[in-house]
PDB file of N, CA and C in Angstrom:
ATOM      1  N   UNK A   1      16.785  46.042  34.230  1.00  0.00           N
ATOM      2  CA  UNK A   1      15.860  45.100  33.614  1.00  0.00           C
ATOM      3  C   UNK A   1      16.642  44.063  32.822  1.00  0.00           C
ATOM      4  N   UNK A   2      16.082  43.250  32.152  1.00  0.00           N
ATOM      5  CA  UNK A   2      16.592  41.982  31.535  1.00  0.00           C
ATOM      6  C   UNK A   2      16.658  42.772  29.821  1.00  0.00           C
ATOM      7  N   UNK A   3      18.142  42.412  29.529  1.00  0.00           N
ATOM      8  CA  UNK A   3      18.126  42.955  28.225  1.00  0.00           C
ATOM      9  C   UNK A   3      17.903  41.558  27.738  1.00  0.00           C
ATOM     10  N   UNK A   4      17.449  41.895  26.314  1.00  0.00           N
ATOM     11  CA  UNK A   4      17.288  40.839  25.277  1.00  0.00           C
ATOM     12  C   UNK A   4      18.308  39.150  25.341  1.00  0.00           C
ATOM     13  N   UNK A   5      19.487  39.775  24.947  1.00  0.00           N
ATOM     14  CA  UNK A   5      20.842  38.557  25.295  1.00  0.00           C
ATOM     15  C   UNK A   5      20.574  37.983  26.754  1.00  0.00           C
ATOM     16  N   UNK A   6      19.815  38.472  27.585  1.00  0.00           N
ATOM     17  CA  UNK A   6      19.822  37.693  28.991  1.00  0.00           C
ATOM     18  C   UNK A   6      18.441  36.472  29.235  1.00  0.00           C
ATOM     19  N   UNK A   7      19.450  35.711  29.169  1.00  0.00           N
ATOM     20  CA  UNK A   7      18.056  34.333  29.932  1.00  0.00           C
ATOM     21  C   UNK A   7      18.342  34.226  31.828  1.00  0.00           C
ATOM     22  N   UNK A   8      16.788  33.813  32.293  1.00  0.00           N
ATOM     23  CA  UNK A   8      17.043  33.567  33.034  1.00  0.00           C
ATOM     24  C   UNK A   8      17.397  32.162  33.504  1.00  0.00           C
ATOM     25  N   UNK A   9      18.386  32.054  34.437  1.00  0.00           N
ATOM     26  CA  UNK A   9      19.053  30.583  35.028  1.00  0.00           C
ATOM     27  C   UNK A   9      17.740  30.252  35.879  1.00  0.00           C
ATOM     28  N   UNK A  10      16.895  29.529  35.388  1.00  0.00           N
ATOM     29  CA  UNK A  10      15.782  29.124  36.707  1.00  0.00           C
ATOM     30  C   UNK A  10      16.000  28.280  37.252  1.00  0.00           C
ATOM     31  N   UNK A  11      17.044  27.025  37.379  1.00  0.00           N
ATOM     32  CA  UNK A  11      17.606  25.981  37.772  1.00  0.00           C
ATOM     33  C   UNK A  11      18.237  26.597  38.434  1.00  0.00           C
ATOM     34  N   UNK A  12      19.474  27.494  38.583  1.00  0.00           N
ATOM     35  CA  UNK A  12      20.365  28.672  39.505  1.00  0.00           C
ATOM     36  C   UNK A  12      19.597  29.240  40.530  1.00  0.00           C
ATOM     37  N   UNK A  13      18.152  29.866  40.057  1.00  0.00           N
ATOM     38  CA  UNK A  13      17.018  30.398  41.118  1.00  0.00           C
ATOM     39  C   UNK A  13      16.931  29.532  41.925  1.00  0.00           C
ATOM     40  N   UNK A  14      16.159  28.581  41.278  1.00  0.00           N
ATOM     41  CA  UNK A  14      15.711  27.619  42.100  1.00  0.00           C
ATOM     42  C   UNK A  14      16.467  27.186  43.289  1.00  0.00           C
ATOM     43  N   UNK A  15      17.851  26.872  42.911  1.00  0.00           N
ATOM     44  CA  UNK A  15      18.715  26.070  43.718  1.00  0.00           C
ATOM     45  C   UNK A  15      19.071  26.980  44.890  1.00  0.00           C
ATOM     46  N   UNK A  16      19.218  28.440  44.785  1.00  0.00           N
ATOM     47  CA  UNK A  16      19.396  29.473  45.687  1.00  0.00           C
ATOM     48  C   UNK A  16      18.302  29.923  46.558  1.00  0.00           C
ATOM     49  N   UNK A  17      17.560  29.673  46.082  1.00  0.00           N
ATOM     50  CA  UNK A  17      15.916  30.081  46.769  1.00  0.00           C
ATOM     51  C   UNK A  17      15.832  28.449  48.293  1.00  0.00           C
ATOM     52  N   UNK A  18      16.384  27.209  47.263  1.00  0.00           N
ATOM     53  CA  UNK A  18      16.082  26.259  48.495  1.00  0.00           C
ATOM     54  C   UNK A  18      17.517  26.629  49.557  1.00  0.00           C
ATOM     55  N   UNK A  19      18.938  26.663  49.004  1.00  0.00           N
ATOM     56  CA  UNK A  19      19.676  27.013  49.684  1.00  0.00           C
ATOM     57  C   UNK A  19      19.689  28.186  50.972  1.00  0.00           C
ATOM     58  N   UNK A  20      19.194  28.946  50.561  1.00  0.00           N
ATOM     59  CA  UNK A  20      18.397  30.135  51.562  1.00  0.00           C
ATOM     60  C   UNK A  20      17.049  30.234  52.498  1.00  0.00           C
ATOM     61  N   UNK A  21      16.261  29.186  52.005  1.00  0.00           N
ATOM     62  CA  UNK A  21      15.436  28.485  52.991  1.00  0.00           C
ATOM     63  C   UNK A  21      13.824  29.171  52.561  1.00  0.00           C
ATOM     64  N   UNK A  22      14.506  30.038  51.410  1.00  0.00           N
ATOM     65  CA  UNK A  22      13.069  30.784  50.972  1.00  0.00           C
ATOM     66  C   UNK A  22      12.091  29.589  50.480  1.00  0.00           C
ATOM     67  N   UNK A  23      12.181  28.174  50.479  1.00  0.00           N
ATOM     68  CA  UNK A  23      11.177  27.388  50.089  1.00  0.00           C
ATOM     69  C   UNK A  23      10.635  26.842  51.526  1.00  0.00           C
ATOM     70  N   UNK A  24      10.906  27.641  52.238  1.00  0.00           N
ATOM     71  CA  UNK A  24      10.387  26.625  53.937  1.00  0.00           C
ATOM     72  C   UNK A  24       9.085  27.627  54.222  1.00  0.00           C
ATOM     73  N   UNK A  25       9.194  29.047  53.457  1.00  0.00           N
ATOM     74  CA  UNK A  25       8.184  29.690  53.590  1.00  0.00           C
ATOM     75  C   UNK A  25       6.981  30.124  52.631  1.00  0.00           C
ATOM     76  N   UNK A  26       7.702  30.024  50.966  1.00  0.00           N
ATOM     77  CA  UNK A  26       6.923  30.272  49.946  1.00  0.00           C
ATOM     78  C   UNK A  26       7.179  28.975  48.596  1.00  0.00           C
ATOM     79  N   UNK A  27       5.930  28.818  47.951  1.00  0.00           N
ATOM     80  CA  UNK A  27       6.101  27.637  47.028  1.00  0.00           C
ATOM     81  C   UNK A  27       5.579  28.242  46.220  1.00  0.00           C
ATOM     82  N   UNK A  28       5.573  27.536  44.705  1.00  0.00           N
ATOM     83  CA  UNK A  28       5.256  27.887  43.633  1.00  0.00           C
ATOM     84  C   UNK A  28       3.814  29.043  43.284  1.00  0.00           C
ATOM     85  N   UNK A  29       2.727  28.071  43.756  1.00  0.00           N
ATOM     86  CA  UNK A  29       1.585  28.166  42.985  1.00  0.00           C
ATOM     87  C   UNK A  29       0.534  28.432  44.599  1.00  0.00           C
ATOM     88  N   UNK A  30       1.260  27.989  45.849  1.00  0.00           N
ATOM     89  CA  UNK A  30      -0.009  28.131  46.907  1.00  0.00           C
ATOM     90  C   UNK A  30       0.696  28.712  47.906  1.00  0.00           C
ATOM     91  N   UNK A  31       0.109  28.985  48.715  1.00  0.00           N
ATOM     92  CA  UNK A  31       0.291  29.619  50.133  1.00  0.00           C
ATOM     93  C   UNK A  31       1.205  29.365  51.198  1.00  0.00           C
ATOM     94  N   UNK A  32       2.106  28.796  51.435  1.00  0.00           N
ATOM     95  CA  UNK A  32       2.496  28.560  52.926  1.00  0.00           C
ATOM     96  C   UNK A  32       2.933  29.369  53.755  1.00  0.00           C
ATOM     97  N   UNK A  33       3.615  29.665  54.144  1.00  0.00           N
ATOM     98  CA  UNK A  33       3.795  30.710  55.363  1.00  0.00           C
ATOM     99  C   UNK A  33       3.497  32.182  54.980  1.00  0.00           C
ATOM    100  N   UNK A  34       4.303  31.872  54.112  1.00  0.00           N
ATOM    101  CA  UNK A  34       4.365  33.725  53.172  1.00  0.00           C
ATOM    102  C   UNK A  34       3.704  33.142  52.008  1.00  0.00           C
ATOM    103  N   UNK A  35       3.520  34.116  50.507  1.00  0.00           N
ATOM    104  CA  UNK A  35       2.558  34.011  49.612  1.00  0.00           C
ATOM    105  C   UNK A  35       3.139  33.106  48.316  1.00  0.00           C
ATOM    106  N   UNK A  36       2.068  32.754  47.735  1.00  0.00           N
ATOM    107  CA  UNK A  36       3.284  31.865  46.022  1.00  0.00           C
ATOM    108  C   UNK A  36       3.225  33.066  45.402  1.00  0.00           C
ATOM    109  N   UNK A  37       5.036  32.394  45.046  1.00  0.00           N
ATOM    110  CA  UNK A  37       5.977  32.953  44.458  1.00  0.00           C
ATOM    111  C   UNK A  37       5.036  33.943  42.961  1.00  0.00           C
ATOM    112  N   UNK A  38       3.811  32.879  42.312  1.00  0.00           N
ATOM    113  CA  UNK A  38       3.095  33.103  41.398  1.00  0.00           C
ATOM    114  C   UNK A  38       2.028  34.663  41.841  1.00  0.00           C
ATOM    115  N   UNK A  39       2.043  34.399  43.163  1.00  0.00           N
ATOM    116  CA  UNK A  39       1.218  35.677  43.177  1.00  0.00           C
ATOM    117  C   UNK A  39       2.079  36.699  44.155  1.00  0.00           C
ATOM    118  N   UNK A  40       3.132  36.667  44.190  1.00  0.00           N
ATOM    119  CA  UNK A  40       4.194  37.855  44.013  1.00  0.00           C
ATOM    120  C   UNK A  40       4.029  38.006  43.107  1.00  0.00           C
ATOM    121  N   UNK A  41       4.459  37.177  41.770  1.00  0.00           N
ATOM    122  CA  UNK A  41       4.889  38.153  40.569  1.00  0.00           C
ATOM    123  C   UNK A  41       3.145  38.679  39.912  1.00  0.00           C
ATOM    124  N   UNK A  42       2.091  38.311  40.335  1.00  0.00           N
ATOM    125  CA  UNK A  42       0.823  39.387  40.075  1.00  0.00           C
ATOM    126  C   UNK A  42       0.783  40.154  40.730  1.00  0.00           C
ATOM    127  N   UNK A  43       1.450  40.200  41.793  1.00  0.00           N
ATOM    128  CA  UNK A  43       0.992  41.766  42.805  1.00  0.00           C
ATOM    129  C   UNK A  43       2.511  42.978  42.236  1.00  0.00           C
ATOM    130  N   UNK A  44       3.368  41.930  41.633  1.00  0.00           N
ATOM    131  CA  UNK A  44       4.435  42.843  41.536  1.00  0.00           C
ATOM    132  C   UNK A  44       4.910  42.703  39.966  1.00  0.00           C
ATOM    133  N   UNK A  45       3.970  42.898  39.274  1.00  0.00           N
ATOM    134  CA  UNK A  45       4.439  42.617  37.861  1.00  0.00           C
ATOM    135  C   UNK A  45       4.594  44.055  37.633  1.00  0.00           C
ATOM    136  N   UNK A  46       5.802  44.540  36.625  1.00  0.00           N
ATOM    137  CA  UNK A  46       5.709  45.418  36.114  1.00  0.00           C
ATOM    138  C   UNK A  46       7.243  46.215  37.262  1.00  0.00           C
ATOM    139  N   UNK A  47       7.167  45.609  38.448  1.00  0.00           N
ATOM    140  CA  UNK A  47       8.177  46.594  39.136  1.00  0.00           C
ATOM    141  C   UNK A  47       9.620  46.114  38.946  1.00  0.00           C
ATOM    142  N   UNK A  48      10.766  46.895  38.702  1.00  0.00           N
ATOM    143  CA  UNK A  48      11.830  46.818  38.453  1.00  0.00           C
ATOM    144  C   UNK A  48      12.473  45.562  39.453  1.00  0.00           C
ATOM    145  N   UNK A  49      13.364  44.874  39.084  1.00  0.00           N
ATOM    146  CA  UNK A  49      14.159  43.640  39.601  1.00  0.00           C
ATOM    147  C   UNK A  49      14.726  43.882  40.712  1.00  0.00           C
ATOM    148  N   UNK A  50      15.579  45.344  40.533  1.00  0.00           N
ATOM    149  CA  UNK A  50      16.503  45.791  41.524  1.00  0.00           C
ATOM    150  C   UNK A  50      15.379  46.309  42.576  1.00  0.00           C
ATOM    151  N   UNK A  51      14.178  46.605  42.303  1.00  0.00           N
ATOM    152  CA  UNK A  51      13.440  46.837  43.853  1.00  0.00           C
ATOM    153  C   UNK A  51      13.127  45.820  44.427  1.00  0.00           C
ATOM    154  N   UNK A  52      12.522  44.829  43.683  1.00  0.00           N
ATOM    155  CA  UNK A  52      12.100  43.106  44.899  1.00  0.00           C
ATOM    156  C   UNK A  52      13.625  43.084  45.195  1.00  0.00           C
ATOM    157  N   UNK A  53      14.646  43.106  44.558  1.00  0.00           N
ATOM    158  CA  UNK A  53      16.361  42.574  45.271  1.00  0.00           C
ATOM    159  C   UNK A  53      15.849  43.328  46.311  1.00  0.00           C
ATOM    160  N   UNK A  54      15.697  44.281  46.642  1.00  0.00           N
ATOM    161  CA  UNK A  54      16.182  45.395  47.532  1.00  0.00           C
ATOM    162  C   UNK A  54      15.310  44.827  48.929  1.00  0.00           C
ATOM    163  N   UNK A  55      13.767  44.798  48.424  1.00  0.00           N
ATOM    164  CA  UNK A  55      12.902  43.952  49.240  1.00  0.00           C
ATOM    165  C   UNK A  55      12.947  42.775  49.710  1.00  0.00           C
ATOM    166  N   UNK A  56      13.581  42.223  48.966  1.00  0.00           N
ATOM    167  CA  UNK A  56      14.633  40.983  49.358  1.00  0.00           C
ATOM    168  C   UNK A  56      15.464  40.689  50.877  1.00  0.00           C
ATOM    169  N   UNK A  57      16.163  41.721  50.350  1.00  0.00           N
ATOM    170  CA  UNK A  57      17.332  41.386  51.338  1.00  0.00           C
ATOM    171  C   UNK A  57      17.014  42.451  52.793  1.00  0.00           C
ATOM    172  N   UNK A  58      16.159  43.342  52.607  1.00  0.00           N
ATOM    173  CA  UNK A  58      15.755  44.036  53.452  1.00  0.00           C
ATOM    174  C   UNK A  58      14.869  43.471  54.362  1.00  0.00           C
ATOM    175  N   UNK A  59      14.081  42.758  53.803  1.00  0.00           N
ATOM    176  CA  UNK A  59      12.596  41.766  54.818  1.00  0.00           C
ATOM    177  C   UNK A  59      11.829  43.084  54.490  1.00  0.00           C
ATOM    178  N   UNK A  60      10.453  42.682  55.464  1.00  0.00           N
ATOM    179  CA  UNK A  60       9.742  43.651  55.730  1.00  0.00           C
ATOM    180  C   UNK A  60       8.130  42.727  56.330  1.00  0.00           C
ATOM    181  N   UNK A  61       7.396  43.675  56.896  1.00  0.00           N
ATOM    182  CA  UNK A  61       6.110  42.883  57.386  1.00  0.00           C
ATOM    183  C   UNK A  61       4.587  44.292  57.117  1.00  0.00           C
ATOM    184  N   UNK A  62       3.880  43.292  56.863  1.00  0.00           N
ATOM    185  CA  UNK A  62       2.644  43.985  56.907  1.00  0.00           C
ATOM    186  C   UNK A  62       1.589  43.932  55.166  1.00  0.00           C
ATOM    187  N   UNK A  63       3.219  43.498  53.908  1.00  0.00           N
ATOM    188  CA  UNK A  63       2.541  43.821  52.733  1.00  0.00           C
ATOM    189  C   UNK A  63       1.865  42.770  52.465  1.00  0.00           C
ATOM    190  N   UNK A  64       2.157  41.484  53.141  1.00  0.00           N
ATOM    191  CA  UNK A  64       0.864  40.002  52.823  1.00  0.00           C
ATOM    192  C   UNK A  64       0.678  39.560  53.956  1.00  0.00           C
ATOM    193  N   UNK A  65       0.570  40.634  54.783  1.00  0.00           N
ATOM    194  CA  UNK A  65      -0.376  40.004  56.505  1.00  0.00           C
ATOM    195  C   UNK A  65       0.721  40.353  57.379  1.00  0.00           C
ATOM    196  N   UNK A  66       0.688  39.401  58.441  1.00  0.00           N
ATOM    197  CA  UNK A  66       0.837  40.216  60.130  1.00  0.00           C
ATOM    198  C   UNK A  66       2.277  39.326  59.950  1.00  0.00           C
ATOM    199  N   UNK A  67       2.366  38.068  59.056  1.00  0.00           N
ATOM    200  CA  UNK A  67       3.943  37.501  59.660  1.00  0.00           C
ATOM    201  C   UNK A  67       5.332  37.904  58.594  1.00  0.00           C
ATOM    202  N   UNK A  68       6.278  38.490  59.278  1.00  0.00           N
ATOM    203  CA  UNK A  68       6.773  39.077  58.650  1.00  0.00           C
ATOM    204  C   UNK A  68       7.642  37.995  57.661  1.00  0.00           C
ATOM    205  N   UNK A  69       8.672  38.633  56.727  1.00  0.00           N
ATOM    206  CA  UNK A  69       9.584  38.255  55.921  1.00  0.00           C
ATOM    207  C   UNK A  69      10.599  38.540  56.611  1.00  0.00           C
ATOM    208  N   UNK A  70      11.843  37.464  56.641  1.00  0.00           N
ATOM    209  CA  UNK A  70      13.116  38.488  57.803  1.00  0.00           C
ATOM    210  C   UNK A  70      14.245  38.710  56.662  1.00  0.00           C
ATOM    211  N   UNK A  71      14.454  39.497  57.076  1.00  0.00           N
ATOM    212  CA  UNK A  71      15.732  40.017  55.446  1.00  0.00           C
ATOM    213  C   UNK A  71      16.681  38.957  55.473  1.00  0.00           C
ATOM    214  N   UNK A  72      17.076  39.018  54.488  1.00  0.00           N
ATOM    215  CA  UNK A  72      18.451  38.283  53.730  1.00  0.00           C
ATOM    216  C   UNK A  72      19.239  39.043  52.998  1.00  0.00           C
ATOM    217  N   UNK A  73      20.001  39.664  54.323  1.00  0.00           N
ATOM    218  CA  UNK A  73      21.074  40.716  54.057  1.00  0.00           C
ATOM    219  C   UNK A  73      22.003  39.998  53.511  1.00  0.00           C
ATOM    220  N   UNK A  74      22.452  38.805  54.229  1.00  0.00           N
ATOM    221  CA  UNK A  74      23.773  37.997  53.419  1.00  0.00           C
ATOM    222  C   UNK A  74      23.839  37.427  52.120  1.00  0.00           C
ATOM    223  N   UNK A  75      23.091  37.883  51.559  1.00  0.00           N
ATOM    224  CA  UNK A  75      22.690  37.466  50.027  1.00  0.00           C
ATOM    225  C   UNK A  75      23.441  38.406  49.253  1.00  0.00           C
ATOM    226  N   UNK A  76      24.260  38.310  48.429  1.00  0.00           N
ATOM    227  CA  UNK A  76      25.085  39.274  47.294  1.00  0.00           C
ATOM    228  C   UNK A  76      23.855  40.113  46.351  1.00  0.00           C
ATOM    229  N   UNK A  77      24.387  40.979  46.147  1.00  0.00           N
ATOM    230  CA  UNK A  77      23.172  41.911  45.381  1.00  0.00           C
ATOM    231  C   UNK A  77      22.969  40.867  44.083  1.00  0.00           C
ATOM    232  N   UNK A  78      24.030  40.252  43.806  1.00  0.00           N
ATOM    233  CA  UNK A  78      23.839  39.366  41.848  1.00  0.00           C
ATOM    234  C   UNK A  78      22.732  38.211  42.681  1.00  0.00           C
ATOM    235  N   UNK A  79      23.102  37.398  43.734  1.00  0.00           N
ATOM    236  CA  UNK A  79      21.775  36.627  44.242  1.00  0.00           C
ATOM    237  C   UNK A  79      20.410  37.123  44.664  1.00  0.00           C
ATOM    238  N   UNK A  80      20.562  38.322  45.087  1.00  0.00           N
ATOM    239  CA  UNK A  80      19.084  39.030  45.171  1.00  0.00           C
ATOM    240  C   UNK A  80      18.565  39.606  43.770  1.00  0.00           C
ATOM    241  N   UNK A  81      19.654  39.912  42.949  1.00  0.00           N
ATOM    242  CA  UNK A  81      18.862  40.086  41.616  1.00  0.00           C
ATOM    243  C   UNK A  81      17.973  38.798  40.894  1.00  0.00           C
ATOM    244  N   UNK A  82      19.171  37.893  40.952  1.00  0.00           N
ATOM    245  CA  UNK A  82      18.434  36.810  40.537  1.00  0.00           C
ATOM    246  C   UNK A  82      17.046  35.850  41.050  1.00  0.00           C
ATOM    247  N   UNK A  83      16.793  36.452  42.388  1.00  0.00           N
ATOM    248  CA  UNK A  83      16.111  35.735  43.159  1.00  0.00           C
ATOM    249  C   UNK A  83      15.185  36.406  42.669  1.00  0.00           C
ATOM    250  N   UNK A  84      14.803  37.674  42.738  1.00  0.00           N
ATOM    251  CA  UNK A  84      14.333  38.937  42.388  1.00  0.00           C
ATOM    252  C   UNK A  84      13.449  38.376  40.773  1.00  0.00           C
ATOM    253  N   UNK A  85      14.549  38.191  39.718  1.00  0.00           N
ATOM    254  CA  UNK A  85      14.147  38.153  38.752  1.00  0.00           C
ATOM    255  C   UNK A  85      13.305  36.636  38.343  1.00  0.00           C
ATOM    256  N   UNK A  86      13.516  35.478  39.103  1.00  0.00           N
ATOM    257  CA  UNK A  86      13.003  34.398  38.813  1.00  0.00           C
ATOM    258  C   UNK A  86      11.435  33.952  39.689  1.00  0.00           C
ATOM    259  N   UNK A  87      11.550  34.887  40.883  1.00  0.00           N
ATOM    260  CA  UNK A  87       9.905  35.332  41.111  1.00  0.00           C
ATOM    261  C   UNK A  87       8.871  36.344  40.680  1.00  0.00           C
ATOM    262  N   UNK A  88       9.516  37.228  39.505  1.00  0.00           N
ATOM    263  CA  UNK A  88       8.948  38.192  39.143  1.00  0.00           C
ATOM    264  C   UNK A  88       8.342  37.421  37.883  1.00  0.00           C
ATOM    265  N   UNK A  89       8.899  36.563  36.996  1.00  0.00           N
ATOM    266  CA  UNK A  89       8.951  35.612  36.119  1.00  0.00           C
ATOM    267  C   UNK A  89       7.737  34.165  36.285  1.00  0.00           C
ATOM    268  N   UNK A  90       7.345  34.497  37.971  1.00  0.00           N
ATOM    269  CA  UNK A  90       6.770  33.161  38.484  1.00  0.00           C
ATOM    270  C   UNK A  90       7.064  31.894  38.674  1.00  0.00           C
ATOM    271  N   UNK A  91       8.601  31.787  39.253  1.00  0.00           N
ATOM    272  CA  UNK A  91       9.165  31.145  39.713  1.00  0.00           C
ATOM    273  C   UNK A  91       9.278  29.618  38.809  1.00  0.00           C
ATOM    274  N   UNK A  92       9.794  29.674  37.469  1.00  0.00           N
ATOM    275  CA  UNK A  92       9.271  29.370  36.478  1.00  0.00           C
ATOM    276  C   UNK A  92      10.630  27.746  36.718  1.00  0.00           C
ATOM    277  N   UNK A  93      10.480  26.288  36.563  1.00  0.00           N
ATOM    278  CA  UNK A  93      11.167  25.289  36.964  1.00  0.00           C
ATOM    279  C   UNK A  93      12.315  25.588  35.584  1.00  0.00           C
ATOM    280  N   UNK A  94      12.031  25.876  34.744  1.00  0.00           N
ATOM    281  CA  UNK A  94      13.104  25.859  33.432  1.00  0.00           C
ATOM    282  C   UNK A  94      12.608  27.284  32.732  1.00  0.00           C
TER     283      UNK A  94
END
C-alpha cells in the first residue's frame, strides 16, 4: 500500500498509461473500449495495488464484458504498480 511519505506521480501515470496504449482503450470518466479508469477504481476500491499490478500485466476477459484486456507482461512490476496505483486513485491529472 501507499505509506504516508509516498505521493503519487500522476503526470508519470499518465505518461505510461499513453505510452502503453492503455488510453486507446480506457479514458478517464467514460467508456471506450474497456471501462473509465473512474469506475475501475469504484469496482476496485479498497483492493491492494499489487493485485490490479498483477491484473495488469496478466490481462484477463469476462470481468467488464465479452472484450478482453490483453496483458502487459512487458511492463516492470514498479510500472504496473504505478499504473495500478494511479487508477485505483481515479486516474487523477495531478
Amino acid at each position: 500500500m501507499v505509506g504516508p511519505a509516498h505521493a503519487l506521480d500522476a503526470a508519470a501515470a499518465k505518461t505510461l498509461a499513453q505510452k502503453n496504449a492503455c488510453t486507446g482503450c480506457h479514458a478517464t470518466d467514460k467508456k471506450l473500449v474497456g471501462p473509465a479508469y473512474k469506475d475501475v477504481a469504484a469496482k476496485y476500491k479498497g483492493m491492494k495495488v499489487e493485485e490490479l499490478a498483477a491484473s495488469i500485466k496478466k490481462g484477463g476477459a469476462g470481468k467488464w464484458g465479452p472484450v478482453p484486456m490483453p496483458a502487459q507482461a512487458g511492463l516492470s512490476d514498479n510500472d504496473a504498480k504505478l499504473l495500478a496505483e494511479w487508477v485505483l486513485a481515479g486516474a487523477p491529472d495531478k
